[in-house]
C-alpha atoms as a PDB file:
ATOM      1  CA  UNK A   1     118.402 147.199 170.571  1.00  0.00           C
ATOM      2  CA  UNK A   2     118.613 143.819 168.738  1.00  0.00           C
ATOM      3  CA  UNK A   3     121.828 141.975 168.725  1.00  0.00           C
ATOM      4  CA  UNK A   4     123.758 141.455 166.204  1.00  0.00           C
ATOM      5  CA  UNK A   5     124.278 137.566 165.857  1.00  0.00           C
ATOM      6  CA  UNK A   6     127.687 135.470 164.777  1.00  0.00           C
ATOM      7  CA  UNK A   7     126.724 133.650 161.347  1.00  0.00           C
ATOM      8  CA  UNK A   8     126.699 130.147 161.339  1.00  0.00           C
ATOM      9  CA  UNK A   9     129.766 128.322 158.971  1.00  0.00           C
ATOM     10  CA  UNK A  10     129.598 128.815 155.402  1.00  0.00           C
ATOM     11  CA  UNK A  11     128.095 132.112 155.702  1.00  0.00           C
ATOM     12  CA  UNK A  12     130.250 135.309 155.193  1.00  0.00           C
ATOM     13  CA  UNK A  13     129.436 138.345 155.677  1.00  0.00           C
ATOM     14  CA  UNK A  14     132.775 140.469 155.832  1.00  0.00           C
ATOM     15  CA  UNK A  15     132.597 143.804 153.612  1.00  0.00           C
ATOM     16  CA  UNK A  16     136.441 142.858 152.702  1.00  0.00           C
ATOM     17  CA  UNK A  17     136.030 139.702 150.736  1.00  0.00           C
ATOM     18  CA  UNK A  18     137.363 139.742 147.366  1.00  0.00           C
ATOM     19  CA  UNK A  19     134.931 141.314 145.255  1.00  0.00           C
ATOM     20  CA  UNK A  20     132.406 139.526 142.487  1.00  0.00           C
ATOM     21  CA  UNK A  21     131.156 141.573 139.627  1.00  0.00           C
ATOM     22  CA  UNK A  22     127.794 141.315 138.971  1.00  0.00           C
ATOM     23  CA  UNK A  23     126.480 140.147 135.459  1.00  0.00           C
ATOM     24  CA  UNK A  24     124.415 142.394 133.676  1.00  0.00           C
ATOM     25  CA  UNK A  25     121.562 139.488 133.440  1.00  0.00           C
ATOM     26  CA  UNK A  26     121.645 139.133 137.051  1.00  0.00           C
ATOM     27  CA  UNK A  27     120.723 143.034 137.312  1.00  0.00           C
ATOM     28  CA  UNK A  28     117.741 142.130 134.691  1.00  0.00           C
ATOM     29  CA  UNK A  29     116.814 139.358 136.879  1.00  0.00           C
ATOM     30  CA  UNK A  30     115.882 141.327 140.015  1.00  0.00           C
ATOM     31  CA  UNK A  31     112.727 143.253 137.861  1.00  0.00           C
ATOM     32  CA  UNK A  32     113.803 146.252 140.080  1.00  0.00           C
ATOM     33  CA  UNK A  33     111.833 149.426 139.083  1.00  0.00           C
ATOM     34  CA  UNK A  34     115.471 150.557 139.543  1.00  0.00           C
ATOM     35  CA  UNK A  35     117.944 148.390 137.152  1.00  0.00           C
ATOM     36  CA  UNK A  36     114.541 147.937 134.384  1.00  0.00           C
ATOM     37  CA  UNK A  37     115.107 151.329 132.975  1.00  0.00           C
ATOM     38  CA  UNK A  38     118.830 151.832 132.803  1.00  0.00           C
ATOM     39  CA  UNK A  39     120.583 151.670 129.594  1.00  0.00           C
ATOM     40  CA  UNK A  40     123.280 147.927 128.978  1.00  0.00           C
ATOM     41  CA  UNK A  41     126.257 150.501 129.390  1.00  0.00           C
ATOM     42  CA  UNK A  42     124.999 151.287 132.908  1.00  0.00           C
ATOM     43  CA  UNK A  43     124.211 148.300 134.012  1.00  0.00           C
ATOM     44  CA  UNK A  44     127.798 146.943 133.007  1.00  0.00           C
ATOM     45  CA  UNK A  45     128.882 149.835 134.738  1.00  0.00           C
ATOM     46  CA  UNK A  46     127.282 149.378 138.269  1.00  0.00           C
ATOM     47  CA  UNK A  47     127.764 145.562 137.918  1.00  0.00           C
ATOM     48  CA  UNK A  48     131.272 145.626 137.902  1.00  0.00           C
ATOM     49  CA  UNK A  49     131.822 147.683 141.153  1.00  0.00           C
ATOM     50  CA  UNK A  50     129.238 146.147 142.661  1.00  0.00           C
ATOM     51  CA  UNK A  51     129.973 142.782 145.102  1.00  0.00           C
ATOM     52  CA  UNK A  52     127.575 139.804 146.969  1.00  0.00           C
ATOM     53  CA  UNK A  53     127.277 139.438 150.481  1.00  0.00           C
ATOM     54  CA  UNK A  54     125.082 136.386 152.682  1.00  0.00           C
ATOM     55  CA  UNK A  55     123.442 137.221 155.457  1.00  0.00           C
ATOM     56  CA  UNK A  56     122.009 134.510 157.470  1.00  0.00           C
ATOM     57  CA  UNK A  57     118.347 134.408 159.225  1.00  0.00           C
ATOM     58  CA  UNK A  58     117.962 136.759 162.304  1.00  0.00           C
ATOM     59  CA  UNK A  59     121.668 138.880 161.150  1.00  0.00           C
ATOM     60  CA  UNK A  60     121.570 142.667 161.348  1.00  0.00           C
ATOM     61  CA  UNK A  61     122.773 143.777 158.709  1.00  0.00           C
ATOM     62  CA  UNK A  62     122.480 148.051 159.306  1.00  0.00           C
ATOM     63  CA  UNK A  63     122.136 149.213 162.566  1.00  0.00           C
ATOM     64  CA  UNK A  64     119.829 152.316 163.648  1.00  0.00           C
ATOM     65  CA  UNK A  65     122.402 155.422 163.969  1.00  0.00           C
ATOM     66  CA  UNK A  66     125.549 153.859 162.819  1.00  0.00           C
ATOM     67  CA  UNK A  67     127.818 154.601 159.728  1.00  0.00           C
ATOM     68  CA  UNK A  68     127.562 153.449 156.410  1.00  0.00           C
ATOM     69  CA  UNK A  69     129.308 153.989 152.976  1.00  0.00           C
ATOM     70  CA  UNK A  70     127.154 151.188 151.408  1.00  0.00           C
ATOM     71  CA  UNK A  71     123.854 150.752 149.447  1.00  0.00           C
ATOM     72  CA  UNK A  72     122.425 147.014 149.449  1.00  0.00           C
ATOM     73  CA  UNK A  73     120.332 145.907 146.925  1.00  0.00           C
ATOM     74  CA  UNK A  74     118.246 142.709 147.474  1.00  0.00           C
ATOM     75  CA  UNK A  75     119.278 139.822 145.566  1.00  0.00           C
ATOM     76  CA  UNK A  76     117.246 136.674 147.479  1.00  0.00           C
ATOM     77  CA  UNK A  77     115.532 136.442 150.448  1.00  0.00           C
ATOM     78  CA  UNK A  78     113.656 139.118 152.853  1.00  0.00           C
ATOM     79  CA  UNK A  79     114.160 141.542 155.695  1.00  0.00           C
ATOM     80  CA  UNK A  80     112.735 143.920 157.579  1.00  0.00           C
ATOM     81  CA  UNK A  81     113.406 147.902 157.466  1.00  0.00           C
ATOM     82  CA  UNK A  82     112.704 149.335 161.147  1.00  0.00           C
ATOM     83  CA  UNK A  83     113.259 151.612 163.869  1.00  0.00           C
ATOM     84  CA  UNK A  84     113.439 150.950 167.529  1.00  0.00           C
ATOM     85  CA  UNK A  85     111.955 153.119 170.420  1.00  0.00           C
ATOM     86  CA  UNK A  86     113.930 154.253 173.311  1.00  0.00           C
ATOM     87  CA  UNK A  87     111.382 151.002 174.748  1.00  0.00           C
ATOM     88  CA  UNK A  88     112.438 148.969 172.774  1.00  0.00           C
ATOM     89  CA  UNK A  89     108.810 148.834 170.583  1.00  0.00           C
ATOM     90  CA  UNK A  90     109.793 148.216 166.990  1.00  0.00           C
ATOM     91  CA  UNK A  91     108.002 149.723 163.792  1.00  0.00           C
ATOM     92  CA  UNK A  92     108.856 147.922 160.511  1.00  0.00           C
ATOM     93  CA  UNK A  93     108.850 150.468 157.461  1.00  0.00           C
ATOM     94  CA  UNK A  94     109.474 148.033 155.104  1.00  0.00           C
ATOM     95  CA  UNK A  95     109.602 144.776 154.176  1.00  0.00           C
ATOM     96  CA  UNK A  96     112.518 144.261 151.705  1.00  0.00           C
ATOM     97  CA  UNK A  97     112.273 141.104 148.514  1.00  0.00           C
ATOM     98  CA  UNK A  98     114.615 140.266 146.047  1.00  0.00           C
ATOM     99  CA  UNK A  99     114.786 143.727 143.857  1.00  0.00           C
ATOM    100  CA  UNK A 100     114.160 145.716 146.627  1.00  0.00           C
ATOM    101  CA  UNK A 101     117.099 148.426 147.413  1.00  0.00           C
ATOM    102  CA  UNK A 102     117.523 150.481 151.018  1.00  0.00           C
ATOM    103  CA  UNK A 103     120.116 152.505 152.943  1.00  0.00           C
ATOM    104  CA  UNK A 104     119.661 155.530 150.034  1.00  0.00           C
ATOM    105  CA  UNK A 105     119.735 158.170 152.261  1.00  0.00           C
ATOM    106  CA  UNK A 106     122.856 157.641 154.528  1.00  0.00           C
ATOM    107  CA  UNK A 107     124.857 156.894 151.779  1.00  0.00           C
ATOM    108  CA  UNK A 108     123.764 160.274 150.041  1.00  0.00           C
ATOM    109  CA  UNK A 109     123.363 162.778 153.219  1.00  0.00           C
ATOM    110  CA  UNK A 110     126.497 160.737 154.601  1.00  0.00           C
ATOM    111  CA  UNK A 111     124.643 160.955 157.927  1.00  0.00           C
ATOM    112  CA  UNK A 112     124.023 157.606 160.471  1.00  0.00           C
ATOM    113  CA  UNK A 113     121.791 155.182 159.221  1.00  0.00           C
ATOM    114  CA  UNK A 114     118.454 156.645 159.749  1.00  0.00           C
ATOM    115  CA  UNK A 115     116.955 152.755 160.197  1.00  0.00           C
ATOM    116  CA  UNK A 116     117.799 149.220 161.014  1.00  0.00           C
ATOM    117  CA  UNK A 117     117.822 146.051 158.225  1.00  0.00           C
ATOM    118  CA  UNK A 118     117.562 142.343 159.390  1.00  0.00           C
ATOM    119  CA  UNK A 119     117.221 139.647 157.566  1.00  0.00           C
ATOM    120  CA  UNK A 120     114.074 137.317 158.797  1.00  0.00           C
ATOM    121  CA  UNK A 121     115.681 134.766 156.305  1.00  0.00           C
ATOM    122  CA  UNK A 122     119.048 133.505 154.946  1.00  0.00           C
ATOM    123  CA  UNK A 123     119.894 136.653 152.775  1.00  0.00           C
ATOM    124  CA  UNK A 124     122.045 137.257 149.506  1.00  0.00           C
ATOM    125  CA  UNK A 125     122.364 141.065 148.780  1.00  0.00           C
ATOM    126  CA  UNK A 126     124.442 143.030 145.763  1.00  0.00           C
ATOM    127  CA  UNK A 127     126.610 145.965 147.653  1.00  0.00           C
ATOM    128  CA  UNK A 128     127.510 148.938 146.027  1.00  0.00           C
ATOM    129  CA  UNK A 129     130.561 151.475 147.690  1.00  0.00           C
ATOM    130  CA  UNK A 130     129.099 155.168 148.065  1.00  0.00           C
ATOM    131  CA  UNK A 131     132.078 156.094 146.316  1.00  0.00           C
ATOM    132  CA  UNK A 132     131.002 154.413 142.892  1.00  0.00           C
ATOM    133  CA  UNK A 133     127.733 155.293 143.135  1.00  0.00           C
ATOM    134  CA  UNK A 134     128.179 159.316 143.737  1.00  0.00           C
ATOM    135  CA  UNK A 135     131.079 158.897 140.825  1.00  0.00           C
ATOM    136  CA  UNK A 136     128.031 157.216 138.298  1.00  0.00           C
ATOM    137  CA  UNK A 137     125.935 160.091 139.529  1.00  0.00           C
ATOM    138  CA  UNK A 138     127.629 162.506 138.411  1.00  0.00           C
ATOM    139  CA  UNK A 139     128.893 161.049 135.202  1.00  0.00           C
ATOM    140  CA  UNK A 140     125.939 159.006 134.234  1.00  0.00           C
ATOM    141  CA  UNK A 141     122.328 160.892 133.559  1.00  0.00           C
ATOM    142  CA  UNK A 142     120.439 157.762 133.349  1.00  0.00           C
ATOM    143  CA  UNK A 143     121.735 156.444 137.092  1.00  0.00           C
ATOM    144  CA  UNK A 144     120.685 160.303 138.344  1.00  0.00           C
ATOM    145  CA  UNK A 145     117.771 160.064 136.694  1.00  0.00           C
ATOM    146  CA  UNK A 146     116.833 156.251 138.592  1.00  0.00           C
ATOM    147  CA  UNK A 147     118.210 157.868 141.666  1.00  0.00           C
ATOM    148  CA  UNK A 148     115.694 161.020 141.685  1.00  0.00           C
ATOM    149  CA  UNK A 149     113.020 158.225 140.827  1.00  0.00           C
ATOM    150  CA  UNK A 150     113.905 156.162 143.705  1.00  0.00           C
ATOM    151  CA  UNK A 151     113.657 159.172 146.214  1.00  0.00           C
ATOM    152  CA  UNK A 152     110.247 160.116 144.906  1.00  0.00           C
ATOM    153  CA  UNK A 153     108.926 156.004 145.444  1.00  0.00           C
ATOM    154  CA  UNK A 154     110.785 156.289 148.927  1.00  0.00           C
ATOM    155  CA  UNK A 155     108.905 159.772 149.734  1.00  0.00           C
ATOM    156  CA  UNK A 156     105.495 158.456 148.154  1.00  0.00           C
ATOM    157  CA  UNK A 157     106.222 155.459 150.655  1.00  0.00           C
ATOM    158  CA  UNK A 158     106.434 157.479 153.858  1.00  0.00           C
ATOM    159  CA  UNK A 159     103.796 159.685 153.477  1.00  0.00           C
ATOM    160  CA  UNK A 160     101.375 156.503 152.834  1.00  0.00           C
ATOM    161  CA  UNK A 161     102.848 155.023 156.069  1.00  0.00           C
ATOM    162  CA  UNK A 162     101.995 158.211 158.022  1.00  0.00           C
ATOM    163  CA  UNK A 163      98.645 157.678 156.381  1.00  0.00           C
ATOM    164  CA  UNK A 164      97.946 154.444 157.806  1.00  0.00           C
ATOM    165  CA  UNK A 165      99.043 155.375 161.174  1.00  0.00           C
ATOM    166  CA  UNK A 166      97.131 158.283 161.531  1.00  0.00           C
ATOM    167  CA  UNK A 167      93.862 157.328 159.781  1.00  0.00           C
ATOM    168  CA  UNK A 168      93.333 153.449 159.779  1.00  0.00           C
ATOM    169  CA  UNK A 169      92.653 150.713 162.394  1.00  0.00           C
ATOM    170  CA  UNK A 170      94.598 147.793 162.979  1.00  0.00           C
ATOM    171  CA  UNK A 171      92.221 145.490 161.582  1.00  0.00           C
ATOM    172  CA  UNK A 172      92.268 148.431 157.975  1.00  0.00           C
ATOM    173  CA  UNK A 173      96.206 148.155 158.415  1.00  0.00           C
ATOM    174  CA  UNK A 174      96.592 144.641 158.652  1.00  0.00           C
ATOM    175  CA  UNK A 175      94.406 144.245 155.763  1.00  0.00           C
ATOM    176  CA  UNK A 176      96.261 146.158 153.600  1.00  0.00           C
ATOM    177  CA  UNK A 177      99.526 144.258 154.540  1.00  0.00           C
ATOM    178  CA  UNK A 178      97.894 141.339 153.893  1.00  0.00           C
ATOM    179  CA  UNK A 179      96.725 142.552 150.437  1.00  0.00           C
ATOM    180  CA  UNK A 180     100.086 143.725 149.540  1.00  0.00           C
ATOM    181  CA  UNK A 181     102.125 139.793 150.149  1.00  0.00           C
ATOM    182  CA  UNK A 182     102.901 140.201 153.734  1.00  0.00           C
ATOM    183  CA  UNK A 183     101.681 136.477 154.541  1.00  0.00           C
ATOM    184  CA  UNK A 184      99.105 135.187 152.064  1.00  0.00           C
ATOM    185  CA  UNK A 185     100.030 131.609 152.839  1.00  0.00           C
ATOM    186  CA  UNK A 186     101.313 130.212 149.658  1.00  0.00           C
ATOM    187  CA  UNK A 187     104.446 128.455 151.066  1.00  0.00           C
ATOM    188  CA  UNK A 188     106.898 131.444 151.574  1.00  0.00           C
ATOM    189  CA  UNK A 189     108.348 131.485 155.237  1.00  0.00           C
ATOM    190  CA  UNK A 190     105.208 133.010 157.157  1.00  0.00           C
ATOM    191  CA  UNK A 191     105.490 136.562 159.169  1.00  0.00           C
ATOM    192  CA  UNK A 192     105.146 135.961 162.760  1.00  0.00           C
ATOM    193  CA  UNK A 193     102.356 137.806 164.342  1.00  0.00           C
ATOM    194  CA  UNK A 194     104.917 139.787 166.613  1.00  0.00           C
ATOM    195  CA  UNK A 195     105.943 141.083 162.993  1.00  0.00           C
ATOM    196  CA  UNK A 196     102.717 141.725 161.131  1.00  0.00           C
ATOM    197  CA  UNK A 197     101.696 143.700 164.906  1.00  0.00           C
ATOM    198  CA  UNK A 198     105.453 145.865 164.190  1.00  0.00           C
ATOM    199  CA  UNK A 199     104.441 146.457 160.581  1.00  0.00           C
ATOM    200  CA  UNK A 200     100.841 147.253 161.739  1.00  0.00           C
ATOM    201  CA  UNK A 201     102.261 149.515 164.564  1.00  0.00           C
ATOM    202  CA  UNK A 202     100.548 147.847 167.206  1.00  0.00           C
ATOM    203  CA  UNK A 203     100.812 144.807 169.444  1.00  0.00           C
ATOM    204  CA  UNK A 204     100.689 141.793 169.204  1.00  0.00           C
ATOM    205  CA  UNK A 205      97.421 140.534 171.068  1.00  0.00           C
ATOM    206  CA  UNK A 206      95.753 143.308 169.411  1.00  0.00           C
ATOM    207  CA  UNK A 207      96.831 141.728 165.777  1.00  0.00           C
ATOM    208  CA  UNK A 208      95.564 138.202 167.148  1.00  0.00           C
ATOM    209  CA  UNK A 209      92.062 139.892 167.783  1.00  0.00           C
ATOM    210  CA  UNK A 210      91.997 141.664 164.538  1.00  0.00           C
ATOM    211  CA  UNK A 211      93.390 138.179 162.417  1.00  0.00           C
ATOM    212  CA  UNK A 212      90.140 136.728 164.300  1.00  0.00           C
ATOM    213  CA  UNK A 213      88.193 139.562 163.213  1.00  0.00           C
ATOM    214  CA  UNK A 214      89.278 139.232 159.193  1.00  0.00           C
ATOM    215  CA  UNK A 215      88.859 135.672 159.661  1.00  0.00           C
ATOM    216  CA  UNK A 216      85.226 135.753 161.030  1.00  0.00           C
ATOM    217  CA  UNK A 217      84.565 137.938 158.133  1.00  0.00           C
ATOM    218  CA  UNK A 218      85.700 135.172 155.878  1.00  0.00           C
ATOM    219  CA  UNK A 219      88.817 137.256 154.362  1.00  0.00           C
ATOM    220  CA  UNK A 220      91.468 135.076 155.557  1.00  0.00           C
ATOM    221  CA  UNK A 221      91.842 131.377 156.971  1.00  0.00           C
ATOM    222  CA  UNK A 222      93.893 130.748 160.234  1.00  0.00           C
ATOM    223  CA  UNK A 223      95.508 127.350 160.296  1.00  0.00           C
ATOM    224  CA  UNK A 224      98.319 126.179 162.383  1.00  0.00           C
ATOM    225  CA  UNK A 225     100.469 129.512 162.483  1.00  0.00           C
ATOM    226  CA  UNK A 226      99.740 130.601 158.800  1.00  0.00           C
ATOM    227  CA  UNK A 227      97.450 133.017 157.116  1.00  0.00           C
ATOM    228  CA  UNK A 228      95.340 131.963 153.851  1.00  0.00           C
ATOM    229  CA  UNK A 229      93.900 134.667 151.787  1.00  0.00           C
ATOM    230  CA  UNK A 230      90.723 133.353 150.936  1.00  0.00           C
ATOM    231  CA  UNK A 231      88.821 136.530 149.864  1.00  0.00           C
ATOM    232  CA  UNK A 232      90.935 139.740 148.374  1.00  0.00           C
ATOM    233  CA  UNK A 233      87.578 141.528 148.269  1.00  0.00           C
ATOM    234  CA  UNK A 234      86.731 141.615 151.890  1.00  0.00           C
ATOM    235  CA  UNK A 235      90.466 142.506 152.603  1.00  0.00           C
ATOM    236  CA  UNK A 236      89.909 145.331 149.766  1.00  0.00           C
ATOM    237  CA  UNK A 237      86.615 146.602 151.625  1.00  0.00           C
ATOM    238  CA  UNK A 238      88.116 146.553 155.151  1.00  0.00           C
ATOM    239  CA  UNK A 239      91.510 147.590 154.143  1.00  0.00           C
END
């Protein structure tokens, strides 16, 4: 089980600091499939319950089978979505960007959190109280409506994850990661290959051979700990 780490000064991340509405241009900002199609009204709505937290690099911020009353939305920076083995052998299900929302179902089936979140760098994310969201719900067709919509991306999601598990080799799956931004190399903080082989769902010296492999067929460059994409073709063929 990872631990959960003490944040360095200047970072906060208690749930009971005074809360900070959230403009409705900062909503716009995130292009989240979510906040793009909701009416002004609801957007005002959500923003003002809704309050900013910091995370810093390597924090947990949800932990595998706890509680939780709270849905995060991703304002800045990335983390990973994953579950741990009674080994300790990590899958990632997601990775999470600005935009990006997670902890849906616990906060709807009020059950433990069915995953862990941590943040591979420093982290700002938008918080929003079960209690407000369930009360929009309810009063609000257009949030239902985005709602439903997110539980149909987040079941279209898992069922393509079983996919690649079941019917795709490493070298297939860590093509498609790489096809879909999970390192391409352009200057964003680069994915370790102990991540890309948790994402892949296997380990790591098996995701060195198949980075050699992609690289030999001239789809990426290796270079000092980073991954180029130099052909999205080959990766499209393989993956």
């Amino acid at each position: 089980m990872p631990a959960i780490l003490t944040p360095p000064a200047g970072m906060r991340p208690g749930i009971r600091q005074k809360p900070r509405a959230v403009s409705v241009r900062e909503l716009r900002a995130l292009r989240s499939s979510f906040f793009d199609d909701l009416a002004t009204d609801d957007l005002a709505a959500l923003g003002a319950v809704m309050f900013q937290r910091q995370y810093p690099a390597g924090q947990i911020v949800l932990l595998e089978g706890a509680a939780s009353s709270v849905l995060y939305v991703v304002q800045a920076g990335r983390l990973k979505l994953f579950k741990t083995s009674a080994r300790g052998r990590e899958q990632v299900l997601r990775l999470l960007r600005p935009g990006d929302m997670f902890n849906e179902v616990a906060v709807f089936d009020e059950g433990p959190n069915p995953a862990s979140a941590q943040a591979i760098e420093d982290c700002t994310l938008y918080l929003l109280r079960r209690r407000d969201l369930m009360r929009f719900v309810a009063e609000r067709p257009g949030i239902a409506l985005a709602v439903t919509r997110t539980f149909a991306r987040r079941l279209r999601e898992a069922l393509a994850l079983v996919e690649d598990l079941a019917f795709r080799d490493v070298t297939s799956r860590l093509a498609k990661i790489l096809l879909e931004g999970g390192d391409s190399g352009d200057g964003a903080p680069r994915l370790t290959q102990e991540l890309l082989a948790a994402m892949a769902g296997s380990r790591r010296e098996v995701v060195g051979r198949a980075l050699k492999a992609l690289s030999q067929e001239g789809a990426v460059k290796l270079e000092r700990g980073k991954i180029h994409v130099r052909d999205r073709k080959v990766l499209e063929r393989l993956a």
